[in-house]
C-alpha atoms as a PDB file:
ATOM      1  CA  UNK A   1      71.535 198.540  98.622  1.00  0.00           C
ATOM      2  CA  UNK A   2      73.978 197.769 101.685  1.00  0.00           C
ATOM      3  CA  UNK A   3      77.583 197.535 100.633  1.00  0.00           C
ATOM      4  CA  UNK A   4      77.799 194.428 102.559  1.00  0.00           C
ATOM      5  CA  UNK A   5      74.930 192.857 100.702  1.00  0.00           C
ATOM      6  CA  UNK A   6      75.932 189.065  99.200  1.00  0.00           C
ATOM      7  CA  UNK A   7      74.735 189.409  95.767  1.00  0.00           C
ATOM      8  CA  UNK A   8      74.987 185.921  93.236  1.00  0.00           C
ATOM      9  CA  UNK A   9      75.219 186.553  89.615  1.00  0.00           C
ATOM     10  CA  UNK A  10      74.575 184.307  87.139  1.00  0.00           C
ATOM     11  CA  UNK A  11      76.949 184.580  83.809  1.00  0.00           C
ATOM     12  CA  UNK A  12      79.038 186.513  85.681  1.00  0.00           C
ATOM     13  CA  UNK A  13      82.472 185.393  83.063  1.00  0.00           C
ATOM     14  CA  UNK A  14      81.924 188.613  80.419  1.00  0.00           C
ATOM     15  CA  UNK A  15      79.317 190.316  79.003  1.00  0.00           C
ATOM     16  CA  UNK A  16      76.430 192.142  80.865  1.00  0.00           C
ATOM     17  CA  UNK A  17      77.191 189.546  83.992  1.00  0.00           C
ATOM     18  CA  UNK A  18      80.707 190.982  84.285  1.00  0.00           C
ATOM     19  CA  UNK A  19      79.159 195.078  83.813  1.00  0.00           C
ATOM     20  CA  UNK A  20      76.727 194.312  86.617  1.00  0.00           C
ATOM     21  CA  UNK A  21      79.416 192.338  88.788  1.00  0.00           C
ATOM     22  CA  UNK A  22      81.748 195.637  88.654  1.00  0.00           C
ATOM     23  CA  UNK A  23      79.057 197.977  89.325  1.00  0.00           C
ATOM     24  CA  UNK A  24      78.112 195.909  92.550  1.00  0.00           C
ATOM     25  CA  UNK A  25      81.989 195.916  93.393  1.00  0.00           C
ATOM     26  CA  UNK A  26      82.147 199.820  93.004  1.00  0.00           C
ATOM     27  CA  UNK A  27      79.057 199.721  95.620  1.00  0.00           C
ATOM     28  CA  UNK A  28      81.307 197.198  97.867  1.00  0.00           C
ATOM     29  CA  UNK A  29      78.698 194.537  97.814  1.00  0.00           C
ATOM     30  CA  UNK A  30      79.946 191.104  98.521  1.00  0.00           C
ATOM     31  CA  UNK A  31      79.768 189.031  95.019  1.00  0.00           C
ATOM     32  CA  UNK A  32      79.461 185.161  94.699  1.00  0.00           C
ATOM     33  CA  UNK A  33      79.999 185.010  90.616  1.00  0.00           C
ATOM     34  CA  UNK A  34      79.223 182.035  89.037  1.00  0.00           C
ATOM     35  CA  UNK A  35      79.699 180.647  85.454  1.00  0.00           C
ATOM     36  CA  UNK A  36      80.766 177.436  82.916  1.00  0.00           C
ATOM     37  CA  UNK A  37      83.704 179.962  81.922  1.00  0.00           C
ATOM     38  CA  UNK A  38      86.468 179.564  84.431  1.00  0.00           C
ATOM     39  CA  UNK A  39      89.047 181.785  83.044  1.00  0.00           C
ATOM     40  CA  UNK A  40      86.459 184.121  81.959  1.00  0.00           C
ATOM     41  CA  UNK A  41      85.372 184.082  85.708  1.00  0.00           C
ATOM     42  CA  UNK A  42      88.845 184.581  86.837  1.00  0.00           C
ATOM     43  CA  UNK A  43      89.456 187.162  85.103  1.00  0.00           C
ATOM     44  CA  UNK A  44      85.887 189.034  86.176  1.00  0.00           C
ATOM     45  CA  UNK A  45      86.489 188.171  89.950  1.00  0.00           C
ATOM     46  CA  UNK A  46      90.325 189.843  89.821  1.00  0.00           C
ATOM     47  CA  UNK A  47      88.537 193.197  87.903  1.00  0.00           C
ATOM     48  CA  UNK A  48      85.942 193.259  91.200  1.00  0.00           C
ATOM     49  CA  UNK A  49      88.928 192.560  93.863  1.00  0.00           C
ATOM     50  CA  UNK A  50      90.515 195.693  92.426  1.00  0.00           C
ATOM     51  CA  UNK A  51      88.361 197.615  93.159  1.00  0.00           C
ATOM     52  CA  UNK A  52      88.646 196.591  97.076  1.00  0.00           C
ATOM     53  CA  UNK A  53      85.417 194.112  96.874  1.00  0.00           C
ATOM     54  CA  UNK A  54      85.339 190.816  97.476  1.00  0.00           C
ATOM     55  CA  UNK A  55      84.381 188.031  94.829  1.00  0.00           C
ATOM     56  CA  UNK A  56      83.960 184.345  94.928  1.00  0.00           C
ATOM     57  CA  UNK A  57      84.391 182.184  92.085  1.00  0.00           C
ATOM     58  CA  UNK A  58      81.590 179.822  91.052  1.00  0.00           C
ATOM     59  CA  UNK A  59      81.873 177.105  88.699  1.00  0.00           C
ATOM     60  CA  UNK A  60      77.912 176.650  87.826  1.00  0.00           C
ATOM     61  CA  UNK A  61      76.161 175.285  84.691  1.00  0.00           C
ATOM     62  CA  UNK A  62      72.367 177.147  85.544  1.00  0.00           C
ATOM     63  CA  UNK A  63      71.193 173.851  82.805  1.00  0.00           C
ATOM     64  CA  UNK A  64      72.350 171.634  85.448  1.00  0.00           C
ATOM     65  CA  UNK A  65      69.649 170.426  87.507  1.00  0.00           C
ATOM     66  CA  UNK A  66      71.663 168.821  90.278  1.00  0.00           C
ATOM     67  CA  UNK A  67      74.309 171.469  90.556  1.00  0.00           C
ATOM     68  CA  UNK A  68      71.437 174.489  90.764  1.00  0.00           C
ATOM     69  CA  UNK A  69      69.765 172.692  93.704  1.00  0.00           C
ATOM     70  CA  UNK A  70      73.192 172.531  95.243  1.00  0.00           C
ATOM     71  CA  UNK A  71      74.335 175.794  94.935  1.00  0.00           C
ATOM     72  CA  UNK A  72      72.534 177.972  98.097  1.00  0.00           C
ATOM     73  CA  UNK A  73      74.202 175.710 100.447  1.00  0.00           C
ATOM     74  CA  UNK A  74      77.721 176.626  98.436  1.00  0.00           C
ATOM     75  CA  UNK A  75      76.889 179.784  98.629  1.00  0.00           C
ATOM     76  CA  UNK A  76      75.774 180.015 101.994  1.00  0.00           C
ATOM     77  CA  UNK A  77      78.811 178.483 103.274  1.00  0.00           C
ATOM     78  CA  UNK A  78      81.377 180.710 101.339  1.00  0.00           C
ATOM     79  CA  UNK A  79      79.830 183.610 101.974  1.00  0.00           C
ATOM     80  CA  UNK A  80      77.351 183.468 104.659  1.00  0.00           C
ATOM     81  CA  UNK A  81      74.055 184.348 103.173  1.00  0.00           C
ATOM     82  CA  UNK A  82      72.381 185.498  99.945  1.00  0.00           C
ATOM     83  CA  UNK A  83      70.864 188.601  99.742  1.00  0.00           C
ATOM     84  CA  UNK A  84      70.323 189.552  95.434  1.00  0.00           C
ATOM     85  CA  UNK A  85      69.945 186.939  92.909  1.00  0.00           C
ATOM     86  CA  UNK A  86      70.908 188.225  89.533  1.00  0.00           C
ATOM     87  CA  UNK A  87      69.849 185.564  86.892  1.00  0.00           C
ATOM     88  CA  UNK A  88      72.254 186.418  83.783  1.00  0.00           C
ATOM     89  CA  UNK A  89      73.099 183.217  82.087  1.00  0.00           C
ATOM     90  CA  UNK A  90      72.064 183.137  78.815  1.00  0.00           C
ATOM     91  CA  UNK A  91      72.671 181.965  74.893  1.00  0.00           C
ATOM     92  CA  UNK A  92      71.562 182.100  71.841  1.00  0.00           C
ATOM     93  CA  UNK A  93      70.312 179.832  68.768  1.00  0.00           C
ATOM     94  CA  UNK A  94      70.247 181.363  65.327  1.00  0.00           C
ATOM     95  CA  UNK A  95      67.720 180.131  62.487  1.00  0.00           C
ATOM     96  CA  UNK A  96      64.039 180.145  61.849  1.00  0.00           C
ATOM     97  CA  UNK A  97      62.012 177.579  63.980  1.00  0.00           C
ATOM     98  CA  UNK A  98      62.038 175.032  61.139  1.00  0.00           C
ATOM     99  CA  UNK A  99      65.883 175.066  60.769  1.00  0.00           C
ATOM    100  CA  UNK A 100      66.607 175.217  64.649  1.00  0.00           C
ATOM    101  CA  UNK A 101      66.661 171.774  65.911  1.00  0.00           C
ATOM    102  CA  UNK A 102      64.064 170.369  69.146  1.00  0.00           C
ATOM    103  CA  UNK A 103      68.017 169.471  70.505  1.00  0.00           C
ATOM    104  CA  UNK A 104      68.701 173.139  70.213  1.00  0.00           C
ATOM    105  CA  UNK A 105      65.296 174.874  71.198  1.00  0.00           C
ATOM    106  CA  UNK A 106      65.320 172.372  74.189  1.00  0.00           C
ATOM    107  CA  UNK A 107      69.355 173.459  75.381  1.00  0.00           C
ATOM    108  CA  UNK A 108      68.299 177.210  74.636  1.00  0.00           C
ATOM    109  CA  UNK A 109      65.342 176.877  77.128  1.00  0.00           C
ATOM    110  CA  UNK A 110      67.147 174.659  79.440  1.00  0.00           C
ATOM    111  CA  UNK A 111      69.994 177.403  80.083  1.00  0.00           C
ATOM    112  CA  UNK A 112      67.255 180.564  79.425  1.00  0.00           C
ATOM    113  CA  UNK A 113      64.501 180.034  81.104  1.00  0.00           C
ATOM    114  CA  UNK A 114      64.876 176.826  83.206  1.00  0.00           C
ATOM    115  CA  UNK A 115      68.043 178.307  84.531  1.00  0.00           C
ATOM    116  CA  UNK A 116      66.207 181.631  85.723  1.00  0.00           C
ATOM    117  CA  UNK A 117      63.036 179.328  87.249  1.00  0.00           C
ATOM    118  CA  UNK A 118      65.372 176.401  89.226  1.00  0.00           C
ATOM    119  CA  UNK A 119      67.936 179.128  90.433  1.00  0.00           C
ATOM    120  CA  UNK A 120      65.102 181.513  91.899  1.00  0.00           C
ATOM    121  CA  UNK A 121      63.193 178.371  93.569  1.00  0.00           C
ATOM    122  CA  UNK A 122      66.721 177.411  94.914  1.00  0.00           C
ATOM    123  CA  UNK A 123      67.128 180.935  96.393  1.00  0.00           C
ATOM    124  CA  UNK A 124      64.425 181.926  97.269  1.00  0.00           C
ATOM    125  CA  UNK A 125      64.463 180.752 101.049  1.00  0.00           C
ATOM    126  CA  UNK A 126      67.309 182.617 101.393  1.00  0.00           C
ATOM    127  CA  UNK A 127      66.054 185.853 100.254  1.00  0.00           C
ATOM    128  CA  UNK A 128      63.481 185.310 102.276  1.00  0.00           C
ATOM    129  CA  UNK A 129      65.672 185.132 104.996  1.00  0.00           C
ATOM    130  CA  UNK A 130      67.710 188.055 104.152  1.00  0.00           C
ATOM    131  CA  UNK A 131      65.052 190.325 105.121  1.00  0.00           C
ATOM    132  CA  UNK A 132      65.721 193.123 102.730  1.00  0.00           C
ATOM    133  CA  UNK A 133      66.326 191.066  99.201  1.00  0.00           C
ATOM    134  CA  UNK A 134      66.124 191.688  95.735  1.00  0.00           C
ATOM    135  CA  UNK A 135      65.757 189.010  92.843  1.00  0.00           C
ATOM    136  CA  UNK A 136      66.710 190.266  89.183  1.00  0.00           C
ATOM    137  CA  UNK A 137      65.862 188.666  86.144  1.00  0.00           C
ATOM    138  CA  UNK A 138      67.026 189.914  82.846  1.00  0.00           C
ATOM    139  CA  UNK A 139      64.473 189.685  79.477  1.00  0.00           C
ATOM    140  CA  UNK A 140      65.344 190.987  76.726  1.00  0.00           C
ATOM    141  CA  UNK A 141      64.888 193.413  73.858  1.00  0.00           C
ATOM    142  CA  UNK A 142      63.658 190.286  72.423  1.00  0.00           C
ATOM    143  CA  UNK A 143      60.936 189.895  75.474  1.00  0.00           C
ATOM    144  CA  UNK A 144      59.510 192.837  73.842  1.00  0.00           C
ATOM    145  CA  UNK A 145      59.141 191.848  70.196  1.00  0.00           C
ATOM    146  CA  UNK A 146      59.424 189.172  68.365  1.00  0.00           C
ATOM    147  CA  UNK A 147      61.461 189.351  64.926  1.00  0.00           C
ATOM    148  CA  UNK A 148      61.771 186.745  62.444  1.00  0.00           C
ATOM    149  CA  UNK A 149      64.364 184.300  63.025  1.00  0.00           C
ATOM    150  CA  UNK A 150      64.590 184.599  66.679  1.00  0.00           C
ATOM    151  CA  UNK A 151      61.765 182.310  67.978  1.00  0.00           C
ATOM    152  CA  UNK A 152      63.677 180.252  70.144  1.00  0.00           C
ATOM    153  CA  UNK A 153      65.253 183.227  72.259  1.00  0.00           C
ATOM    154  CA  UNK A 154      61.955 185.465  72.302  1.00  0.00           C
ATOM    155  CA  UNK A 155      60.118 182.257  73.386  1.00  0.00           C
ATOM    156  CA  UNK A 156      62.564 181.943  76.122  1.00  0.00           C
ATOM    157  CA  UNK A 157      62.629 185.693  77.033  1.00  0.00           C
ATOM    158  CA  UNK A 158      59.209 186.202  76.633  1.00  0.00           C
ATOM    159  CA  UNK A 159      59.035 183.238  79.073  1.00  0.00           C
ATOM    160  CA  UNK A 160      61.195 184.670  81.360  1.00  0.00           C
ATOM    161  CA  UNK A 161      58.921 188.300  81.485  1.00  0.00           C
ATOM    162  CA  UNK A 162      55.885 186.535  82.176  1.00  0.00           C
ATOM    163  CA  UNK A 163      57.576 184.406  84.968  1.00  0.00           C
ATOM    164  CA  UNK A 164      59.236 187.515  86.424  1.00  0.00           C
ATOM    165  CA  UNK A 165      55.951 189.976  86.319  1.00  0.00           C
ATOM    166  CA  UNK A 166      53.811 186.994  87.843  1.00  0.00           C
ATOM    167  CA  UNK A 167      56.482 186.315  90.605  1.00  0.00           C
ATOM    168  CA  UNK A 168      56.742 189.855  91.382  1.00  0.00           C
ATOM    169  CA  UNK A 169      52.556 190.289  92.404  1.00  0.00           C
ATOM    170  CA  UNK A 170      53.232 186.667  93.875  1.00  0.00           C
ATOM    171  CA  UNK A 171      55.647 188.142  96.275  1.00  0.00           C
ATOM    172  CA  UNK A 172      53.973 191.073  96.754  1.00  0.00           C
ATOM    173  CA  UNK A 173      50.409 189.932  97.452  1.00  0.00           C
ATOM    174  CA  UNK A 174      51.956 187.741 100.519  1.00  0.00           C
ATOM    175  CA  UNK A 175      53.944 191.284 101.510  1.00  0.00           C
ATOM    176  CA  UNK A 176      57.387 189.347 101.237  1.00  0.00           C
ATOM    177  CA  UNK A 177      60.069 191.754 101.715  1.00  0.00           C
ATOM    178  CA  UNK A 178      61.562 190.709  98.512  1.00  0.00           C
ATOM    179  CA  UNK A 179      61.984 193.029  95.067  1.00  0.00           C
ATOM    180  CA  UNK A 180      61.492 191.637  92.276  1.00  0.00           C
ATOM    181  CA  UNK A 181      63.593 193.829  88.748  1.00  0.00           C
ATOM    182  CA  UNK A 182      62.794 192.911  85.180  1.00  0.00           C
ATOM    183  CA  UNK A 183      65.484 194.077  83.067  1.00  0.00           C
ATOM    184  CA  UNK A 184      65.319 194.479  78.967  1.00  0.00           C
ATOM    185  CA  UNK A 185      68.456 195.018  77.707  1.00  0.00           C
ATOM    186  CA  UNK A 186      68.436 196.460  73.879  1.00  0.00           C
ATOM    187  CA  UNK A 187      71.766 196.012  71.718  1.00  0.00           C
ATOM    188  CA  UNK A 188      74.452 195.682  74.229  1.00  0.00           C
ATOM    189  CA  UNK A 189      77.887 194.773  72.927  1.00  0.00           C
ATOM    190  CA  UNK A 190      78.618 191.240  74.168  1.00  0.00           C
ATOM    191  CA  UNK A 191      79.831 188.101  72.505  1.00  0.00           C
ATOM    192  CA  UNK A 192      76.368 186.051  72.419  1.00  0.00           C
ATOM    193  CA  UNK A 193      75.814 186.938  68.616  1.00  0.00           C
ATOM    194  CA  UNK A 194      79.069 185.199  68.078  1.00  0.00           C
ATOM    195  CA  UNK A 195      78.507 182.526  70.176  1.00  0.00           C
ATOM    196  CA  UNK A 196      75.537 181.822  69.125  1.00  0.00           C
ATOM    197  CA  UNK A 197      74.539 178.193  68.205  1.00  0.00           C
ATOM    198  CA  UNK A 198      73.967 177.910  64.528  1.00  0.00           C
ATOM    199  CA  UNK A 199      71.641 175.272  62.371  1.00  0.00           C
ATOM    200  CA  UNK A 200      72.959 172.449  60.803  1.00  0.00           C
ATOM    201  CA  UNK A 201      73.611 173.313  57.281  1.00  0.00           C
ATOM    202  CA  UNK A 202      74.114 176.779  57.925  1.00  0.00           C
ATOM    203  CA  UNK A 203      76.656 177.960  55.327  1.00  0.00           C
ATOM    204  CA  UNK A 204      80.011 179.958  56.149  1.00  0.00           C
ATOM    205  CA  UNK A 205      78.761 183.010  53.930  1.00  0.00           C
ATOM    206  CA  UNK A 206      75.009 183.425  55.622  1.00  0.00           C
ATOM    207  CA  UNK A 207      76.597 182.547  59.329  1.00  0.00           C
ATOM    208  CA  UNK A 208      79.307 185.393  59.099  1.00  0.00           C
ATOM    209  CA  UNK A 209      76.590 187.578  57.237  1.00  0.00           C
ATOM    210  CA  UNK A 210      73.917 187.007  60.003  1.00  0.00           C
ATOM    211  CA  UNK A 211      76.697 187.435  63.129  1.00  0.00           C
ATOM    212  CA  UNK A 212      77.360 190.688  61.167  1.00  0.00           C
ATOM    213  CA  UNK A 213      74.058 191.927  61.207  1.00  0.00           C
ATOM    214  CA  UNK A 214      73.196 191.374  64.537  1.00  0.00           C
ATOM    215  CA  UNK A 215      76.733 192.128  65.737  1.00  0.00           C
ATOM    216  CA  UNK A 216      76.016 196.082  64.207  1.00  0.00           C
ATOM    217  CA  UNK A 217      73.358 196.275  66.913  1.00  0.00           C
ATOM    218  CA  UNK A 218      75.636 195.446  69.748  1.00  0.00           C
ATOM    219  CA  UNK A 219      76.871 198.840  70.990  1.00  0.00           C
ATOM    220  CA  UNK A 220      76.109 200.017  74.187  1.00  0.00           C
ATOM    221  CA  UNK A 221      79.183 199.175  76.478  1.00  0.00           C
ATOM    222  CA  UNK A 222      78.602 196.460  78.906  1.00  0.00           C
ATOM    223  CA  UNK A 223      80.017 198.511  81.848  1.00  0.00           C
ATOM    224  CA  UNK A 224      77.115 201.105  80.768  1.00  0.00           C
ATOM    225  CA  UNK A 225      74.611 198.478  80.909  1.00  0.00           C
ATOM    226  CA  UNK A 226      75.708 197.339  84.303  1.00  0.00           C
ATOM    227  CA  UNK A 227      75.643 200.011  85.993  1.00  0.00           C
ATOM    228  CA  UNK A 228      72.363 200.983  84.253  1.00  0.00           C
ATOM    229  CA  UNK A 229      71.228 197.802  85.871  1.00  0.00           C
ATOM    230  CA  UNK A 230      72.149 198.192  88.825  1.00  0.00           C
ATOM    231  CA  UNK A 231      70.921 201.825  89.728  1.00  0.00           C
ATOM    232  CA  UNK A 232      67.462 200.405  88.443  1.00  0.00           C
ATOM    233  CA  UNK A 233      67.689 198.140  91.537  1.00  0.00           C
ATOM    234  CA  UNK A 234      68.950 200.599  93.937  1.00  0.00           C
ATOM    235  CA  UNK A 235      65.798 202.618  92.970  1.00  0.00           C
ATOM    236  CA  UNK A 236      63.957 198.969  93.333  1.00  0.00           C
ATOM    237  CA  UNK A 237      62.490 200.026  89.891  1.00  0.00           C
ATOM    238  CA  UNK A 238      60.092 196.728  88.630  1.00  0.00           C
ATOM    239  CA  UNK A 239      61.332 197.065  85.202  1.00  0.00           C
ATOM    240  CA  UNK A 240      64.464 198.742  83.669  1.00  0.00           C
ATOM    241  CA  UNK A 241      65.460 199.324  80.181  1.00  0.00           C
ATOM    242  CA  UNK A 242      68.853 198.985  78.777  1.00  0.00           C
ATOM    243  CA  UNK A 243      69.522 201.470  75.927  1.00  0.00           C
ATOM    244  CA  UNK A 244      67.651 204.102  73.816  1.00  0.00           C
ATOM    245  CA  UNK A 245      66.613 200.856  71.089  1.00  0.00           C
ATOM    246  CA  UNK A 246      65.137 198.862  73.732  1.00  0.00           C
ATOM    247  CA  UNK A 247      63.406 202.006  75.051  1.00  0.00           C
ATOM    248  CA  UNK A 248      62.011 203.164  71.679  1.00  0.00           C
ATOM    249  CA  UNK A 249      60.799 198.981  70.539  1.00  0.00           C
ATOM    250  CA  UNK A 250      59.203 199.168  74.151  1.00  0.00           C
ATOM    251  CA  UNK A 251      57.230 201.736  72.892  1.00  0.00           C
ATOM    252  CA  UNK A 252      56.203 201.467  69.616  1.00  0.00           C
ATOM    253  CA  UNK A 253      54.874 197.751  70.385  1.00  0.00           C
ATOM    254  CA  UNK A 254      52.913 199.235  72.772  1.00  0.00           C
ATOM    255  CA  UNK A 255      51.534 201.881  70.277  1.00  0.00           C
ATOM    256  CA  UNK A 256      51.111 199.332  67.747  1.00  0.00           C
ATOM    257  CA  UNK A 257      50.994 195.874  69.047  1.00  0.00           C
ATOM    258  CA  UNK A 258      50.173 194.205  66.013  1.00  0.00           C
ATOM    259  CA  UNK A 259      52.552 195.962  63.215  1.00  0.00           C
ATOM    260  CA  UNK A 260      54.695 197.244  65.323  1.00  0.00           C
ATOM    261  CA  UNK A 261      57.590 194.899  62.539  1.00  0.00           C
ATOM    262  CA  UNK A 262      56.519 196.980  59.586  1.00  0.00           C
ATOM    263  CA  UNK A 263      57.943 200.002  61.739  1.00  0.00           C
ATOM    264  CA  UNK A 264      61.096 198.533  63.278  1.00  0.00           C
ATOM    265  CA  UNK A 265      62.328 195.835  60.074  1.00  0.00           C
ATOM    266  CA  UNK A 266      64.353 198.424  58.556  1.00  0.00           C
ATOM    267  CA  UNK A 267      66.297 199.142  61.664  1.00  0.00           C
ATOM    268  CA  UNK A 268      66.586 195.595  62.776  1.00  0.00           C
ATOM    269  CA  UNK A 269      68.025 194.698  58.797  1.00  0.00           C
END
């Protein structure tokens, strides 16, 4: 990784987007952040400036059709060229697939998985271009299994693996000069369990109790994870793991694909 790199990042306002957008502005690389979350963006884009990188500041919704297709020629004339892609964005829905809404499931996907597939097809000509480029996708934990009430997101992380693995032998097979990361993060402590759409009908009592639950999970910094991240891709490692949970789940699916739950429910409850 060149400090002079461009790198975009997707999500970039807080979170895992902001962890990875510092650890590329501690390696000097050149940062076009982009997010709904103005202030949030602000703020992430005057952390990176202190520490003597530069940062551009992106107002992008990755749902947006339009604005996605738009967005390599904004880039490209801010900043000159693109040379990493780092597809962040992300939310969440809460609620079993019968109390999750088609709206929901459909805005989840739009913003999870859509998002990741139109911003790489807008970018990729200009990775190509870069010569010596690297495209990042983050999964999730939940890309790995699948827990009960969480079949919107897996389906859209799963989604997002799949894409990202069959990209990857894509690229490779045609010897572009382009590296393709998967990235799994396990409990990291952002906001997205709070921010998290709910059901309608959802009571006060089982909201706050679910947020809870999921929120206990939540603890690896996000600076941590960033920079976890990001020496992942400066090894140009195919896959990297965020935190000892998503490690261990990685593992004991693969030991036991088919009950792996029976093992991990009491840890996930």
């Amino acid at each position: 990784m060149r400090k002079d790199q461009v790198a975009v990042v997707t999500g970039a306002a807080g979170g895992i987007g902001r962890g990875i957008a510092l650890a590329l502005g501690r390696r000097q690389c050149r940062l076009a952040l982009a997010d709904v979350d103005e202030a949030g963006l602000e703020e992430t884009a005057g952390l990176v400036e202190a520490l003597g990188a530069s940062a551009g500041r992106h107002r992008l919704d990755v749902a947006d059709r339009a604005a996605v297709a738009a967005f390599p020629e904004t880039v490209l004339q801010a900043h000159g060229r693109a040379d990493i892609l780092i597809n962040n964005a992300g939310v969440a829905v809460g609620g079993t697939f019968e109390q999750v809404s088609e709206t929901d499931f459909e805005w989840l996907l739009e913003i999870n998985f859509w998002g990741v597939v139109r911003m790489t097809r807008a970018f990729l000509p200009l990775l190509r271009a870069s010569g010596d480029a690297h495209l990042v996708n983050l999964s999730s934990l939940f890309g790995l299994i699948a827990p009960p009430g969480q079949s919107a997101y897996c389906a859209s992380k799963f989604a997002v693996r799949g894409f990202t693995e069959s990209l990857r032998r894509e690229l490779e097979a045609e010897g572009a000069r382009i590296a393709v990361t998967l990235v799994h993060p396990g409990g990291v402590a952002t906001r997205i369990a709070d921010n998290a759409r709910a059901p309608a009908g959802t009571s006060e009592t089982e909201l706050a109790a679910n947020r809870e639950r999921y929120r206990r999970l939540l603890r690896l910094p996000p600076d941590k994870a960033g920079e976890i991240i990001v020496a992942g891709m400066e090894r140009r490692r195919p896959r990297v793991m965020v935190g000892s949970d998503a490690k261990a789940a990685a593992l004991i699916e693969r030991l036991a694909p088919v009950t792996y739950w029976n093992l991990l429910r009491r840890r996930m409850h």
